[in-house]
N, C-alpha and C. Protein backbone atom coordinates (compact mmCIF):
# COMPACT_ATOMS: atom_id res chain seq x y z
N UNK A 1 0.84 -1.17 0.00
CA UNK A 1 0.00 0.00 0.00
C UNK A 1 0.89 1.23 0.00
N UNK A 2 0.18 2.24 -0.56
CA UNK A 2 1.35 3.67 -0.60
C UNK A 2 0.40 4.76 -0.42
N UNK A 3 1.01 5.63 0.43
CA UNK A 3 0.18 6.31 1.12
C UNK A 3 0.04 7.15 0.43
N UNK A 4 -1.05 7.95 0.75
CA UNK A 4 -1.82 9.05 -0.19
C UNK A 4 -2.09 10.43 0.81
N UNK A 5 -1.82 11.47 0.26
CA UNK A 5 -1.93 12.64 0.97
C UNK A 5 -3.28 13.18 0.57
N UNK A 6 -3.59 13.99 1.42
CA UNK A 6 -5.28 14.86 1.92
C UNK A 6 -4.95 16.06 2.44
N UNK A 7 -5.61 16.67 2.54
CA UNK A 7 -5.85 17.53 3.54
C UNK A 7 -4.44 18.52 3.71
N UNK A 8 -4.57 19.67 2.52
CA UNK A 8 -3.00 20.30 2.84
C UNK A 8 -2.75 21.54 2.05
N UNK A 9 -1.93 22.42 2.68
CA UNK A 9 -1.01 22.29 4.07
C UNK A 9 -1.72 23.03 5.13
N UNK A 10 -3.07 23.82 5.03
CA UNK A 10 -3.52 24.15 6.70
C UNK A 10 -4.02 22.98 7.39
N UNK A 11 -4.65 22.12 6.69
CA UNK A 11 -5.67 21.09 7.32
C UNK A 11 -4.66 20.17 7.84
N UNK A 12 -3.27 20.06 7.83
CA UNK A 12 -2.40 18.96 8.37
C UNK A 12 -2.52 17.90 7.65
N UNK A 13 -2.06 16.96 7.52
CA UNK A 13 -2.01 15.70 6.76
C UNK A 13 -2.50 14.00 6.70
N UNK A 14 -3.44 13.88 5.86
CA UNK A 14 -4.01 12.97 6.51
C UNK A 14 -3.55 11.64 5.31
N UNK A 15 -3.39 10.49 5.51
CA UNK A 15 -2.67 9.89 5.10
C UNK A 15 -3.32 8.30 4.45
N UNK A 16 -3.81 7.90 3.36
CA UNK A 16 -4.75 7.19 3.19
C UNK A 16 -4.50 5.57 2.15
N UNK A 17 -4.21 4.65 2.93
CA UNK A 17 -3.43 3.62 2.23
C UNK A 17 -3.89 3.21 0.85
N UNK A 18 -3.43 3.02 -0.12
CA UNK A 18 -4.07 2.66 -1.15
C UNK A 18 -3.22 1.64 -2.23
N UNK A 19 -3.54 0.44 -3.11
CA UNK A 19 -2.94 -0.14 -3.03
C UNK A 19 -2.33 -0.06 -4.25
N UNK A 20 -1.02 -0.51 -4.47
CA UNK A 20 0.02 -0.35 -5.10
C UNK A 20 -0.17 -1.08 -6.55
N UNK A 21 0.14 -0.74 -7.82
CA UNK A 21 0.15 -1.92 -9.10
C UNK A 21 1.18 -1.70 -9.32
N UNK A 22 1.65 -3.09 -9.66
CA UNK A 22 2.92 -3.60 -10.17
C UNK A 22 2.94 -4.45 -11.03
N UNK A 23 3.90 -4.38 -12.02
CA UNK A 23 3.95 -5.82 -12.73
C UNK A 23 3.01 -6.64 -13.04
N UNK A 24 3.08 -7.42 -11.17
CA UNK A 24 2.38 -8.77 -11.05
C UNK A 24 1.60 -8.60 -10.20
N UNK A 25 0.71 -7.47 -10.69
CA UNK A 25 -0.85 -7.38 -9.89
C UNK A 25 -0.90 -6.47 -8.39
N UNK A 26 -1.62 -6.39 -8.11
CA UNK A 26 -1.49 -5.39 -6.32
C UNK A 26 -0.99 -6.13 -5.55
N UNK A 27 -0.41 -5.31 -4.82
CA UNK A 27 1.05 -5.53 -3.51
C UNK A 27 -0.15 -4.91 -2.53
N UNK A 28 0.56 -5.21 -1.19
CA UNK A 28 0.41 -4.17 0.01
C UNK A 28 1.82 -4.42 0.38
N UNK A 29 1.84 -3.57 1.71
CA UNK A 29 2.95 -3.43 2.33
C UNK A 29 3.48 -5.22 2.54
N UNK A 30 2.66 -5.90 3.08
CA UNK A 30 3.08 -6.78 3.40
C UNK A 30 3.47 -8.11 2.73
N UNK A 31 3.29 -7.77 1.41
CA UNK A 31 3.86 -8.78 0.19
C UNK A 31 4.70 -8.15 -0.41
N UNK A 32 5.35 -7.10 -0.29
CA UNK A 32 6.62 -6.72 -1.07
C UNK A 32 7.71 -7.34 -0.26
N UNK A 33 8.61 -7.41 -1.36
CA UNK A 33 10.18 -8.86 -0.65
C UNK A 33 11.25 -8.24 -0.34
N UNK A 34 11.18 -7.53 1.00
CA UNK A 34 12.35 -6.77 1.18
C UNK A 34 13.60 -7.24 1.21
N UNK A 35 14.49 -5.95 0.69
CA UNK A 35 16.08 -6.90 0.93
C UNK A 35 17.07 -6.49 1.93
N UNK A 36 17.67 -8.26 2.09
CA UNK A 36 17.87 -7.62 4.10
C UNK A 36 18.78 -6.39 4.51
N UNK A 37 18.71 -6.38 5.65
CA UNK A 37 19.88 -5.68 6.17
C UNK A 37 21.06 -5.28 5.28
N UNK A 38 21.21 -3.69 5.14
CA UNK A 38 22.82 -3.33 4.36
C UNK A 38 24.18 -4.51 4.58
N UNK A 39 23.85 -5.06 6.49
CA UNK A 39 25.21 -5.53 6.79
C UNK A 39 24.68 -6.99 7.36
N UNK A 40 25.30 -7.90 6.76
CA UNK A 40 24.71 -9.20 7.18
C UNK A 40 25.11 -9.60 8.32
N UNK A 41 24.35 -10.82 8.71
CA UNK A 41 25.45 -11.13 10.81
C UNK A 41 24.87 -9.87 11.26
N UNK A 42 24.80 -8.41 11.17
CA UNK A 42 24.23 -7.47 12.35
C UNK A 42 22.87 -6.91 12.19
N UNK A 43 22.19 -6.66 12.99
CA UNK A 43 21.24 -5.85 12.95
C UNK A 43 21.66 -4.19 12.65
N UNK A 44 20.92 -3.82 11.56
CA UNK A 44 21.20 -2.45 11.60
C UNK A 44 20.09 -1.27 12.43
N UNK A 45 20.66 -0.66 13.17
CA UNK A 45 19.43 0.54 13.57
C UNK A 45 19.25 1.54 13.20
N UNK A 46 17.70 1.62 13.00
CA UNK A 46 17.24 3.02 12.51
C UNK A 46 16.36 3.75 13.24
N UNK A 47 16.16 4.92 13.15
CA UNK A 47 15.58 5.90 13.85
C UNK A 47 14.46 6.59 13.30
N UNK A 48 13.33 5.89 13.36
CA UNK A 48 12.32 7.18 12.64
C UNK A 48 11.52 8.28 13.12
N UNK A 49 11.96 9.65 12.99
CA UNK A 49 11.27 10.22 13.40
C UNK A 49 9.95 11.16 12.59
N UNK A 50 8.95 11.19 13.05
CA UNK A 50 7.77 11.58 12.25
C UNK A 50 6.40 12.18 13.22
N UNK A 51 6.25 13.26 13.38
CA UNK A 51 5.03 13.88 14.34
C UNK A 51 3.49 13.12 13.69
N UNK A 52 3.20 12.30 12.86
CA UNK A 52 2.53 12.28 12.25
C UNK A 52 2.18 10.48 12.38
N UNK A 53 1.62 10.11 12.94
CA UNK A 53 1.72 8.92 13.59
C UNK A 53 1.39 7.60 12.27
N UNK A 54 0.40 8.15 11.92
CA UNK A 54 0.53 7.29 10.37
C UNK A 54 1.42 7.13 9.88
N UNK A 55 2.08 7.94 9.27
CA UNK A 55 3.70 8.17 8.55
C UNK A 55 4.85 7.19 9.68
N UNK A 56 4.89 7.39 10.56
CA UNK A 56 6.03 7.28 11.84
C UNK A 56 5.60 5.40 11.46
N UNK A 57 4.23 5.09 11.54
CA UNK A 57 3.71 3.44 12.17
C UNK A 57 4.35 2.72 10.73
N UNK A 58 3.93 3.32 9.52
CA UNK A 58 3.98 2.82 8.39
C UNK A 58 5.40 2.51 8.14
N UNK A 59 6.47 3.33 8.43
CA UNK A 59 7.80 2.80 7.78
C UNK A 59 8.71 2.12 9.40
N UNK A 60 8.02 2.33 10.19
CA UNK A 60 8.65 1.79 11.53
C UNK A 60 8.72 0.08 11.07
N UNK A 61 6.95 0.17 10.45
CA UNK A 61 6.67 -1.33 10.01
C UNK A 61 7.03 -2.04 8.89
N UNK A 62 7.44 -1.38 7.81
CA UNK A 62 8.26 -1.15 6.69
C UNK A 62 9.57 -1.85 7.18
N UNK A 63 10.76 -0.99 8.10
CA UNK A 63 11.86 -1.69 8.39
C UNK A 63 11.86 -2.90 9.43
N UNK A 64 11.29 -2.82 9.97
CA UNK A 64 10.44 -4.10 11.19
C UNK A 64 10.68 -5.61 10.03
N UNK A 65 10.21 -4.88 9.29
CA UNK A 65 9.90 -6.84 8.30
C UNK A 65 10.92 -6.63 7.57
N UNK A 66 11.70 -5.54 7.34
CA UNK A 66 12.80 -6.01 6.27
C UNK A 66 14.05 -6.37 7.37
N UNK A 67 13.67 -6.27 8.56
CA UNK A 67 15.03 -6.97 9.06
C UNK A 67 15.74 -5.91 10.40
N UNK A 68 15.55 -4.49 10.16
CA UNK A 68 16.26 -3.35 10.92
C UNK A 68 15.48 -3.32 11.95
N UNK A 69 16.21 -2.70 13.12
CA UNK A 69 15.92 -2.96 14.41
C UNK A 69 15.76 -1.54 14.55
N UNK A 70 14.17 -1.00 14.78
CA UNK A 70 13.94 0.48 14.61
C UNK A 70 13.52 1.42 16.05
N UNK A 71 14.00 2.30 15.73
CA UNK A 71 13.20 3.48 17.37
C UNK A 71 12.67 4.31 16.58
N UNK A 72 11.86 5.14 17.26
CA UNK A 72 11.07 6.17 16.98
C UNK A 72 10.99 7.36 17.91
N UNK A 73 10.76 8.34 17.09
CA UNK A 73 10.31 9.42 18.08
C UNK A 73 9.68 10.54 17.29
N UNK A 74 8.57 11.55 18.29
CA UNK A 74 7.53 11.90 17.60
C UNK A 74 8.15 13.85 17.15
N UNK A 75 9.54 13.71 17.18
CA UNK A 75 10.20 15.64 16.37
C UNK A 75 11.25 14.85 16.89
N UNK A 76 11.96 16.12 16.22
CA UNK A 76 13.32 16.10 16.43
C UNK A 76 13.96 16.50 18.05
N UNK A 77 13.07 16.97 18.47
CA UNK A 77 13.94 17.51 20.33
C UNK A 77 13.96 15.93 20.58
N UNK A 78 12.85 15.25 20.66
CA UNK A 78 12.44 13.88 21.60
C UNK A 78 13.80 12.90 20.43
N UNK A 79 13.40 12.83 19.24
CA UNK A 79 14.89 12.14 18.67
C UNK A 79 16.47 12.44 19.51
N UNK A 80 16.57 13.94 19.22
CA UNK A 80 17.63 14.08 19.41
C UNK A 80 18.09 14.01 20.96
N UNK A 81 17.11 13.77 22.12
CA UNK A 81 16.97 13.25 23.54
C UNK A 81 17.89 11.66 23.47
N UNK A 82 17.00 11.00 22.98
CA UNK A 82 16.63 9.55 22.32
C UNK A 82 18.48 9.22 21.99
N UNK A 83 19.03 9.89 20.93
CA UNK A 83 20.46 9.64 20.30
C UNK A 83 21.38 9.73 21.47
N UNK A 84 21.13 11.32 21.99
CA UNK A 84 22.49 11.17 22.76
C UNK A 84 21.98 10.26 24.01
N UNK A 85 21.00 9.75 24.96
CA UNK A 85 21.34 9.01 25.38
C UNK A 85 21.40 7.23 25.16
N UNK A 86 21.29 7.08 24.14
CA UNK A 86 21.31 6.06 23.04
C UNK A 86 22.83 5.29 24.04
N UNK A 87 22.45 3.60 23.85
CA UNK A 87 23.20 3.05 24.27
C UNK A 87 23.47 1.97 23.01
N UNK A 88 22.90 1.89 22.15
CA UNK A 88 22.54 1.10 20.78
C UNK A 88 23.17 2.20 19.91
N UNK A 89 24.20 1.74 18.65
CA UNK A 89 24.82 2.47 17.87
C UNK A 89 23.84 2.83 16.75
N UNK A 90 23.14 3.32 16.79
CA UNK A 90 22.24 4.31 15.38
C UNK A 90 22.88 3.98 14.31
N UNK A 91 22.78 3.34 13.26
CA UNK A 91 23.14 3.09 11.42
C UNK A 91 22.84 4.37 10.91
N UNK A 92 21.65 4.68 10.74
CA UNK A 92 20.90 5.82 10.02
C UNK A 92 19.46 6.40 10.99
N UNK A 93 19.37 7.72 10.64
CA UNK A 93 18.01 8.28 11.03
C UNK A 93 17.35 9.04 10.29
N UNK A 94 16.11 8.71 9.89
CA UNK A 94 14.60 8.83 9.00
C UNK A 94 13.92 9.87 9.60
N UNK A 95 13.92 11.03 9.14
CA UNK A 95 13.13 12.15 9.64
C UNK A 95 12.55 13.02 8.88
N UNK A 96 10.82 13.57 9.24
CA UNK A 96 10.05 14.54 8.59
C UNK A 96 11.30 15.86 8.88
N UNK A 97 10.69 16.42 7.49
CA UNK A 97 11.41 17.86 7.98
C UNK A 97 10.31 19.04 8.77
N UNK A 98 9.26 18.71 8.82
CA UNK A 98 8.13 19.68 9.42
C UNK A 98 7.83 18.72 10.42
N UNK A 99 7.84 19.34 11.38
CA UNK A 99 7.10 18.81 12.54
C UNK A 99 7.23 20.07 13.85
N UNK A 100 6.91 19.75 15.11
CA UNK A 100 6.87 20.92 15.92
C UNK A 100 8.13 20.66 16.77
N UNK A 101 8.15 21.78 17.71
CA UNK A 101 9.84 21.80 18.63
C UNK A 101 10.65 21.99 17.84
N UNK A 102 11.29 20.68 17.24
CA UNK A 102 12.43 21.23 16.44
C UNK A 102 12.27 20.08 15.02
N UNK A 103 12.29 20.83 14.04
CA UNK A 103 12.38 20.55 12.57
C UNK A 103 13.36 19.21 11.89
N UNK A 104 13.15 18.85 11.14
CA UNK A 104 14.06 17.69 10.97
C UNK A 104 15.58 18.50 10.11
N UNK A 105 15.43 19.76 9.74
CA UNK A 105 16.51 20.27 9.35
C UNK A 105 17.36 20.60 10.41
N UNK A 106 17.16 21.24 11.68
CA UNK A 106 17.79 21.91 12.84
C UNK A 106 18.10 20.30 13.62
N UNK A 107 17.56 18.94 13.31
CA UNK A 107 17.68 18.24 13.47
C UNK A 107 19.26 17.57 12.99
N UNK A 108 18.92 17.68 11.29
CA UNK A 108 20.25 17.18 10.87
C UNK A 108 21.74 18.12 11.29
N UNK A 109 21.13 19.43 11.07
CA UNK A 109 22.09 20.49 11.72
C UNK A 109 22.99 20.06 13.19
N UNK A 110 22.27 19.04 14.22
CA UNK A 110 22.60 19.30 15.64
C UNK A 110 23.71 17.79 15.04
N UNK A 111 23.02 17.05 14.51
CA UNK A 111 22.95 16.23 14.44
C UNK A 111 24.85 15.85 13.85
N UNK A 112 24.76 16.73 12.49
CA UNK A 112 26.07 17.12 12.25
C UNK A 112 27.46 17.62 12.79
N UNK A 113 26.83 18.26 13.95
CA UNK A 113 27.98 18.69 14.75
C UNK A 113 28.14 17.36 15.63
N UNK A 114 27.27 16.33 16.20
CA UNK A 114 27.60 15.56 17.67
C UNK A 114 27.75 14.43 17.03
N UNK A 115 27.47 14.22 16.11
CA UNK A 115 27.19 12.78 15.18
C UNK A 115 27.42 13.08 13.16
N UNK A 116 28.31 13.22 13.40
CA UNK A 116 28.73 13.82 11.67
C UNK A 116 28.62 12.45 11.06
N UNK A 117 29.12 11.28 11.15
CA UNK A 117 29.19 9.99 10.33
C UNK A 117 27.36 9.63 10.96
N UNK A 118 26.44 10.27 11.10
CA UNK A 118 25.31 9.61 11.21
C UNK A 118 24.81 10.42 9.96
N UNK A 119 24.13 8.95 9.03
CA UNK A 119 23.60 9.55 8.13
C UNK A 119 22.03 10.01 8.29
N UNK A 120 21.14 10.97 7.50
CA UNK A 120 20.61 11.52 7.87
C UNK A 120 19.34 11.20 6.76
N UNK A 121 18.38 10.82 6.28
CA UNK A 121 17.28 10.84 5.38
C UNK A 121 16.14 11.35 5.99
N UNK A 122 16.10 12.54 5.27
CA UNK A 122 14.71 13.27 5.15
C UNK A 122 13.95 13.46 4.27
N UNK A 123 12.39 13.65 4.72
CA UNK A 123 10.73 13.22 3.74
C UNK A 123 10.19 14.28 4.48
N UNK A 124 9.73 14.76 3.97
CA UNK A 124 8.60 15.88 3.60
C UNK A 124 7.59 15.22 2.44
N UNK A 125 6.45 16.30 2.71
CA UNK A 125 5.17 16.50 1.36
C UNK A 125 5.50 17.64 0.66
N UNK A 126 5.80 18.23 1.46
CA UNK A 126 6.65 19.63 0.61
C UNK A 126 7.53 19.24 -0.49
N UNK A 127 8.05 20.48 -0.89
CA UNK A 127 9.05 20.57 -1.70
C UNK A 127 10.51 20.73 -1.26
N UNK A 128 11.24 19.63 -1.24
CA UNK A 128 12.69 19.43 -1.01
C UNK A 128 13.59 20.37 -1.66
N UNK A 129 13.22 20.91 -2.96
CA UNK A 129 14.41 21.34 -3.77
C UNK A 129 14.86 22.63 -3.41
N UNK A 130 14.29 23.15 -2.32
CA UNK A 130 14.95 24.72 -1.75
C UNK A 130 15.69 24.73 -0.68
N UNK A 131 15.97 23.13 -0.09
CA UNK A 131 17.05 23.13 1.03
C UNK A 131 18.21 23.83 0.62
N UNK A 132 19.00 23.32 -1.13
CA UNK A 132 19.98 23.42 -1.23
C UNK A 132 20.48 25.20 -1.41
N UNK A 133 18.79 25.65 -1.65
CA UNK A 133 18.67 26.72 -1.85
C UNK A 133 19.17 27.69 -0.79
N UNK A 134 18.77 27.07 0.60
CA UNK A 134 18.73 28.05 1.59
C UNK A 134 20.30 27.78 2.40
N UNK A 135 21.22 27.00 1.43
CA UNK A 135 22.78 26.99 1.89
C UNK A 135 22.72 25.72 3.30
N UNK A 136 21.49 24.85 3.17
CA UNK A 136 21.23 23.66 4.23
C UNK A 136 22.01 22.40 3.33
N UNK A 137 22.92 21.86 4.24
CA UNK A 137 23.61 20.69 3.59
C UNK A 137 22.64 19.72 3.15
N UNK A 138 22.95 19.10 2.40
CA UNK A 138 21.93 17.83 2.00
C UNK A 138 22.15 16.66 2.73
N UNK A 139 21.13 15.88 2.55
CA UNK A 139 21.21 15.46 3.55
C UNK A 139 21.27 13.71 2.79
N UNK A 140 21.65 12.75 3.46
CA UNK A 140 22.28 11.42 2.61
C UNK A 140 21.29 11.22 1.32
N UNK A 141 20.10 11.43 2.44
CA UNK A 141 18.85 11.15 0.98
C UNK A 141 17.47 11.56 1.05
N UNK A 142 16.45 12.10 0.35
CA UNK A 142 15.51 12.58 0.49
C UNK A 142 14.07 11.82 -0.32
N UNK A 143 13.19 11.46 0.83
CA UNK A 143 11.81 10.80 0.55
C UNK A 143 10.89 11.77 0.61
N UNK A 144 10.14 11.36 -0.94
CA UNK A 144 9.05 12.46 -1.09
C UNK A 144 7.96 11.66 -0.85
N UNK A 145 6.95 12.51 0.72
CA UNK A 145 5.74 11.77 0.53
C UNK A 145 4.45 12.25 -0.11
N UNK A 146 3.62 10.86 -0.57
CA UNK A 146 3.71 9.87 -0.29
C UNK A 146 5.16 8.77 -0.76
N UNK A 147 5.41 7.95 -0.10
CA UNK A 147 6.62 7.04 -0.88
C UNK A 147 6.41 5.64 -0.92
N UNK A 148 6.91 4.75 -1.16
CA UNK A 148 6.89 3.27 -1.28
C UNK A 148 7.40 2.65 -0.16
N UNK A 149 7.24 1.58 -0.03
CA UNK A 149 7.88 0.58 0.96
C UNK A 149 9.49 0.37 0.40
N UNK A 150 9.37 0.15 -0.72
CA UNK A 150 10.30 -0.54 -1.18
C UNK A 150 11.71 1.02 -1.72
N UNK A 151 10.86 1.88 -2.00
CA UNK A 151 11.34 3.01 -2.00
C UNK A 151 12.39 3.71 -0.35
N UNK A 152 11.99 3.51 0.60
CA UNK A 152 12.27 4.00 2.10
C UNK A 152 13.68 2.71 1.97
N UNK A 153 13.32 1.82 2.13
CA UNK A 153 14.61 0.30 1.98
C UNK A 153 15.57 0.99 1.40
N UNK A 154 15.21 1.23 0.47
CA UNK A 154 16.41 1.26 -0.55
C UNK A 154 17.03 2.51 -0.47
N UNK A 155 16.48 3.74 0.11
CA UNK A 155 17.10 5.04 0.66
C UNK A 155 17.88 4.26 1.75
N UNK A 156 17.18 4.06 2.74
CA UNK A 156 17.92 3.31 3.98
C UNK A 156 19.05 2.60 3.95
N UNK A 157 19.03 1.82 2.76
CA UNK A 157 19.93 0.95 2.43
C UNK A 157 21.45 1.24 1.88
N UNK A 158 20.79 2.30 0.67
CA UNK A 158 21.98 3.02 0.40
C UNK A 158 23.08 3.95 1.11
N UNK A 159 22.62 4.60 2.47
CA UNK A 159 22.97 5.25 2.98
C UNK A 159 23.82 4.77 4.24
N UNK A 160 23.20 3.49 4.34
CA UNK A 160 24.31 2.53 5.24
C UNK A 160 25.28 2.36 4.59
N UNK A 161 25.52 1.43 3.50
CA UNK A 161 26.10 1.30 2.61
C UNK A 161 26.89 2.35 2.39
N UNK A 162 26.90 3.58 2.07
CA UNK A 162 27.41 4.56 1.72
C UNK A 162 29.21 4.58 2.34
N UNK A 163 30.32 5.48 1.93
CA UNK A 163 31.63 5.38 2.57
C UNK A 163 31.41 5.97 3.33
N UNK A 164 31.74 5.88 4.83
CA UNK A 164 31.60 6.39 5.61
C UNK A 164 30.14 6.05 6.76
N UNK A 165 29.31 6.02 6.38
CA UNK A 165 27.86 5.96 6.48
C UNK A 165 27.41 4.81 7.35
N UNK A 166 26.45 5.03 8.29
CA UNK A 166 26.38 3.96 9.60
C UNK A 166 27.16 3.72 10.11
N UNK A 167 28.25 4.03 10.79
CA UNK A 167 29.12 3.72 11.53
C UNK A 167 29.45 4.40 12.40
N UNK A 168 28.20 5.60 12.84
CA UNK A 168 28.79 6.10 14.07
C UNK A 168 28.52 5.36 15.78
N UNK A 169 29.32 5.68 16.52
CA UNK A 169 29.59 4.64 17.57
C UNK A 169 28.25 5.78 18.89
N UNK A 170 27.68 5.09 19.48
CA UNK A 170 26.58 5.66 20.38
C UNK A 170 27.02 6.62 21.25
């Protein structure tokens, strides 16, 4: 299933599963064949953060079945709580860029200074293409919602993967 946006941008976002064609007929979330873990032998961890509880449940459950061992949190203050006292080494962290307290940009920002080898993927409904605009580093990788199951993996994936990338120590 791939989620569908409503209601926007005063009405907030409402989020409405609908099901996917492919190939070989309709998928949901739970028949697409994820591929495992970036690093075999370990569990990788990810971090999703998302004010938006639909969004947050959907890809929590997304990496859940492909194998990654996930946390959550509902902005970036409660994430960035969450990291530094983190006793589990973080791979990557999945974050809206709108949400309240603190933004998933001021997010990657903090995030950069205390945790520079943590890679960073951010999703919005908005429009991404004026980060680079506003002199904001980019960030490993960017999900436009609505997105895919199989779409989020493979951001996730790449960014472990990446030189450097998942390997910061807790």
């Amino acid at each position: 299933m791939a989620p569908q946006r409503e209601g926007w941008p005063q009405g907030g976002l409402t989020l409405t599963l609908v099901p996917v064609l492919t190939p070989d007929g309709m998928k949901t979330v739970d028949e697409f064949s994820p591929s495992p873990p970036a690093r075999a032998g370990s569990v990788v961890s990810v971090l999703v953060v998302d004010d938006e509880a639909a969004v947050r449940r959907f890809a929590c459950r997304v990496l859940e079945r492909a194998g990654y061992s996930v946390f959550e949190a509902i902005d970036g203050l409660e994430a960035l709580e969450l990291i530094q006292g983190q006793t589990v080494a973080l791979e990557v962290v999945v974050s809206d860029i709108v949400m309240p307290r603190m933004n998933g940009v001021e997010l990657m920002q903090a995030l950069a200074l205390s945790r520079p080898s943590l890679p960073v993927i951010l999703m919005s409904g908005y429009a991404t293409s004026a980060l680079s605009e506003r002199g904001i580093v980019a960030p490993c990788g960017i999900l436009t919602k609505p997105f895919l199951a199989e779409h989020l993996l493979a951001e996730v994936d790449r960014c472990v993967r990446r030189p450097g990338g998942g390997s910061s120590a807790a």
